[in-house]
N, C-alpha and C. Protein backbone atom coordinates (compact mmCIF):
# COMPACT_ATOMS: atom_id res chain seq x y z
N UNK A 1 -9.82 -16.51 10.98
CA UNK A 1 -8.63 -16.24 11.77
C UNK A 1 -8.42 -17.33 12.82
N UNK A 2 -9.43 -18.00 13.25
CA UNK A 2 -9.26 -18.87 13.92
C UNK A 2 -8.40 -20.03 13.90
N UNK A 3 -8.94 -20.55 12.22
CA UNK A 3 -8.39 -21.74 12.01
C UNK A 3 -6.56 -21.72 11.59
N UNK A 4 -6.11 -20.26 12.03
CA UNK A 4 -4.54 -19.95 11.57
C UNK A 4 -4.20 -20.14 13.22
N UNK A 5 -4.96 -19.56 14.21
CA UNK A 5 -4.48 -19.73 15.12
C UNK A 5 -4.29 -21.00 16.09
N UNK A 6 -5.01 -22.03 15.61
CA UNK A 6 -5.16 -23.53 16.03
C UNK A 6 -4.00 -24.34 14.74
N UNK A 7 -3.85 -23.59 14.21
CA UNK A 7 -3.00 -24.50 12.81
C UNK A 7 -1.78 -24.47 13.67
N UNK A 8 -1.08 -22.58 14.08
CA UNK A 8 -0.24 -22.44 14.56
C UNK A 8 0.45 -23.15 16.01
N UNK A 9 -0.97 -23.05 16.91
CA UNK A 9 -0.64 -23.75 18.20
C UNK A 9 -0.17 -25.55 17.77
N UNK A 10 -0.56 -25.89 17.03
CA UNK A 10 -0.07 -27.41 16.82
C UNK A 10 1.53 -27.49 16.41
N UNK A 11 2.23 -26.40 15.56
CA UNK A 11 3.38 -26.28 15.39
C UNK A 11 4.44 -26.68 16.39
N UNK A 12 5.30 -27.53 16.13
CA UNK A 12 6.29 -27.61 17.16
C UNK A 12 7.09 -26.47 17.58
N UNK A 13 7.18 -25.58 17.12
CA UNK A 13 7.94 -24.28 17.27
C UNK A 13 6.95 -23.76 18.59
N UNK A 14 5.78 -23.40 18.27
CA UNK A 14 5.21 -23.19 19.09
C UNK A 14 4.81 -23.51 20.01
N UNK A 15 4.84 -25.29 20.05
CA UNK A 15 5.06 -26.26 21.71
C UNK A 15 6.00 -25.92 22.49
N UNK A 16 7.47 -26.17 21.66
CA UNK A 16 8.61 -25.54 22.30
C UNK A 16 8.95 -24.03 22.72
N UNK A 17 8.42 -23.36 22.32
CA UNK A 17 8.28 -21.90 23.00
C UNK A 17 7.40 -21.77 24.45
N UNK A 18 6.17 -22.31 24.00
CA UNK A 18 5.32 -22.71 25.06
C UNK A 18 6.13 -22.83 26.16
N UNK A 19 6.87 -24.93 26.19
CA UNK A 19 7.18 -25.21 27.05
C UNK A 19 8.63 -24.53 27.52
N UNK A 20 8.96 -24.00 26.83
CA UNK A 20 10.23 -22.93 27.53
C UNK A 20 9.87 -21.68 28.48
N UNK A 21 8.81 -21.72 28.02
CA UNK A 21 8.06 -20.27 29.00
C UNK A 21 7.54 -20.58 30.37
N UNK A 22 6.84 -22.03 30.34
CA UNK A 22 6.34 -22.41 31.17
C UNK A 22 7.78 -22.90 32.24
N UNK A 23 8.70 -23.60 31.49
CA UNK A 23 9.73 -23.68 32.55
C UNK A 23 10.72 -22.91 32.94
N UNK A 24 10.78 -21.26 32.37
CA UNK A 24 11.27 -20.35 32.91
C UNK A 24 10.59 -19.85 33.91
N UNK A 25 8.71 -19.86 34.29
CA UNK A 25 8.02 -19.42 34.89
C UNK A 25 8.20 -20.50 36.26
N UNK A 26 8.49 -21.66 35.88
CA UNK A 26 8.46 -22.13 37.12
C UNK A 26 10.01 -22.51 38.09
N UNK A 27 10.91 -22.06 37.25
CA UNK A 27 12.32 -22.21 37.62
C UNK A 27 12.42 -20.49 38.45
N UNK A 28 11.60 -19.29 37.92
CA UNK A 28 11.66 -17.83 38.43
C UNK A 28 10.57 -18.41 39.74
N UNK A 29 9.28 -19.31 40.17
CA UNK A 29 9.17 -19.20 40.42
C UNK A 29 9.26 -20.12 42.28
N UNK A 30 10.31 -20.61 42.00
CA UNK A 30 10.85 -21.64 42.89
C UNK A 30 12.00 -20.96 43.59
N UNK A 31 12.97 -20.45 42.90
CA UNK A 31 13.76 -19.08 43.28
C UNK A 31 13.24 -17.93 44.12
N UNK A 32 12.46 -17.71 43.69
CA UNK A 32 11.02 -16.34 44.79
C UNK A 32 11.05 -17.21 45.98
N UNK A 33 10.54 -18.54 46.09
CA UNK A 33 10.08 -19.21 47.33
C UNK A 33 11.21 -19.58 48.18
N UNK A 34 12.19 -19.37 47.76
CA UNK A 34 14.01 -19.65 48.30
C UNK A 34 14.15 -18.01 48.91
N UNK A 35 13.87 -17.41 48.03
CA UNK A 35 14.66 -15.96 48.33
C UNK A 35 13.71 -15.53 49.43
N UNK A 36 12.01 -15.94 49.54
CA UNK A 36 11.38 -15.57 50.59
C UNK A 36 11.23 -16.18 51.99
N UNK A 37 11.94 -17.36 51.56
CA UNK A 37 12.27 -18.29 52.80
C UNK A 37 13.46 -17.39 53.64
N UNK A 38 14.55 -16.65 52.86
CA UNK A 38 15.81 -16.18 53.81
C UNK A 38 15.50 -15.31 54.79
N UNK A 39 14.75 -14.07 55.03
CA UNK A 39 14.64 -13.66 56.62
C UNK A 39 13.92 -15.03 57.46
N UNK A 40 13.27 -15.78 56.93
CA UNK A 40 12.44 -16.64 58.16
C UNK A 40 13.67 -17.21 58.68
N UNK A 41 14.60 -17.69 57.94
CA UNK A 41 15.67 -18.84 58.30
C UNK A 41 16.66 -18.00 58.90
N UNK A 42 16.97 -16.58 58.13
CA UNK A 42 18.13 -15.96 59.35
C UNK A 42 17.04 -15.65 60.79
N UNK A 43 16.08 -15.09 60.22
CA UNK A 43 15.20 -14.90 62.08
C UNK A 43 15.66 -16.08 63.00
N UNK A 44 15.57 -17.71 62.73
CA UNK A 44 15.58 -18.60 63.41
C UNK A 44 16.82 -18.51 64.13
N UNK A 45 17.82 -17.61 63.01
CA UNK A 45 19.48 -17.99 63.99
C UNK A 45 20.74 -18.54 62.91
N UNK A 46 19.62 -18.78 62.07
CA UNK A 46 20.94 -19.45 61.17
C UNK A 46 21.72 -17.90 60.66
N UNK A 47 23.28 -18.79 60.09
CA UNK A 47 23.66 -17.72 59.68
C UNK A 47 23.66 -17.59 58.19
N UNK A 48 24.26 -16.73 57.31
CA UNK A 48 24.15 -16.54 56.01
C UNK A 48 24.55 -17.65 54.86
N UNK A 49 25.59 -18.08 55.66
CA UNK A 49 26.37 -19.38 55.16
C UNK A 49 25.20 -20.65 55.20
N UNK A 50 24.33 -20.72 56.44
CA UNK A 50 23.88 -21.72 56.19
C UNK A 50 22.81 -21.86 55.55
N UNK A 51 22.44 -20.81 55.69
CA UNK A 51 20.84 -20.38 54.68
C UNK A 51 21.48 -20.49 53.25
N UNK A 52 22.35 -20.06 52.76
CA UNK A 52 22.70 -20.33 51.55
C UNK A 52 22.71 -21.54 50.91
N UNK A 53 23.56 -22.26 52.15
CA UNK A 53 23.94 -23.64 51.44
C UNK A 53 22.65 -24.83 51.61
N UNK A 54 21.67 -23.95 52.40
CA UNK A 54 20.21 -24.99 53.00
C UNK A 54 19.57 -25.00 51.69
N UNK A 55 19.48 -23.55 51.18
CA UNK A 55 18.42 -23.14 49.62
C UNK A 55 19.22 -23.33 48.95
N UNK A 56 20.73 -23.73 48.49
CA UNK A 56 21.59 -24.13 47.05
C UNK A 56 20.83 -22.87 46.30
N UNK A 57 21.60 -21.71 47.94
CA UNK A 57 21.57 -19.76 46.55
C UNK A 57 23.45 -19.52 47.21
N UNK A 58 23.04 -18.76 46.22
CA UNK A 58 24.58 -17.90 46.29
C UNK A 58 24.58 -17.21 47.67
N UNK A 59 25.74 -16.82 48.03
CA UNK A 59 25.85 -15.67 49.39
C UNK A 59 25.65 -14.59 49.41
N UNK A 60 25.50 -13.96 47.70
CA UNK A 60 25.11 -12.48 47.48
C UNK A 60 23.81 -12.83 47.39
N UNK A 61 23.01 -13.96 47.04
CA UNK A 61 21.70 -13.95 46.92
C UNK A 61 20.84 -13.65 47.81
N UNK A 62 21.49 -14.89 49.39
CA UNK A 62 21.06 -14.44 50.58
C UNK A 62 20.86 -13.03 51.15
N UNK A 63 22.01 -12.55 50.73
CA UNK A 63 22.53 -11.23 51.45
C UNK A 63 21.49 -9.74 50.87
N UNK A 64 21.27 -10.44 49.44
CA UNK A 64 20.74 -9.33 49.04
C UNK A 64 18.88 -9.70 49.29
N UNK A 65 18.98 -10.25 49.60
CA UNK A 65 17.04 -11.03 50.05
C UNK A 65 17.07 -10.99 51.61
N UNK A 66 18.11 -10.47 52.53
CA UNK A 66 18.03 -10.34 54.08
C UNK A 66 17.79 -8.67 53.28
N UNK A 67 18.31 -8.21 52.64
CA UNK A 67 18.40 -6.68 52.65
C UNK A 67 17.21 -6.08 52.10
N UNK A 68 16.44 -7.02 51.12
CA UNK A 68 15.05 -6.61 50.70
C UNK A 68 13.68 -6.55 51.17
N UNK A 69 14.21 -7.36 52.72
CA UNK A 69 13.19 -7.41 53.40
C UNK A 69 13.16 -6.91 54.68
């Protein structure tokens, strides 16, 4: 069983799945670090507008990540 599962990992199908996973994991996880940045940045004073346009998020994004926390 082994040697199906090393046959398989060499498949390009299976690189490209790979690397699609890996860059959905790190595109979800760069977004988290934006959305957890927004109370620090409204605490400072900024307002919604500018926190938005500082992290390039939406205004419902902000709004709804001031409200989750």
């Amino acid at each position: 069983m082994l040697g199906i599962d090393d046959e398989l990992k060499k498949t390009r199908m299976y690189q490209s799945i790979k690397e699609e996973g890996l860059q959905e994991g790190l595109q979800e996880g760069k977004l988290q670090a934006k959305l957890d940045a927004v109370p620090r940045l409204l605490a400072l004073g900024l307002s919604v507008e500018q926190v938005a346009e500082i992290l390039d998020l939406t205004l419902e994004q902000v709004q709804q990540a001031a409200q989750n926390r």
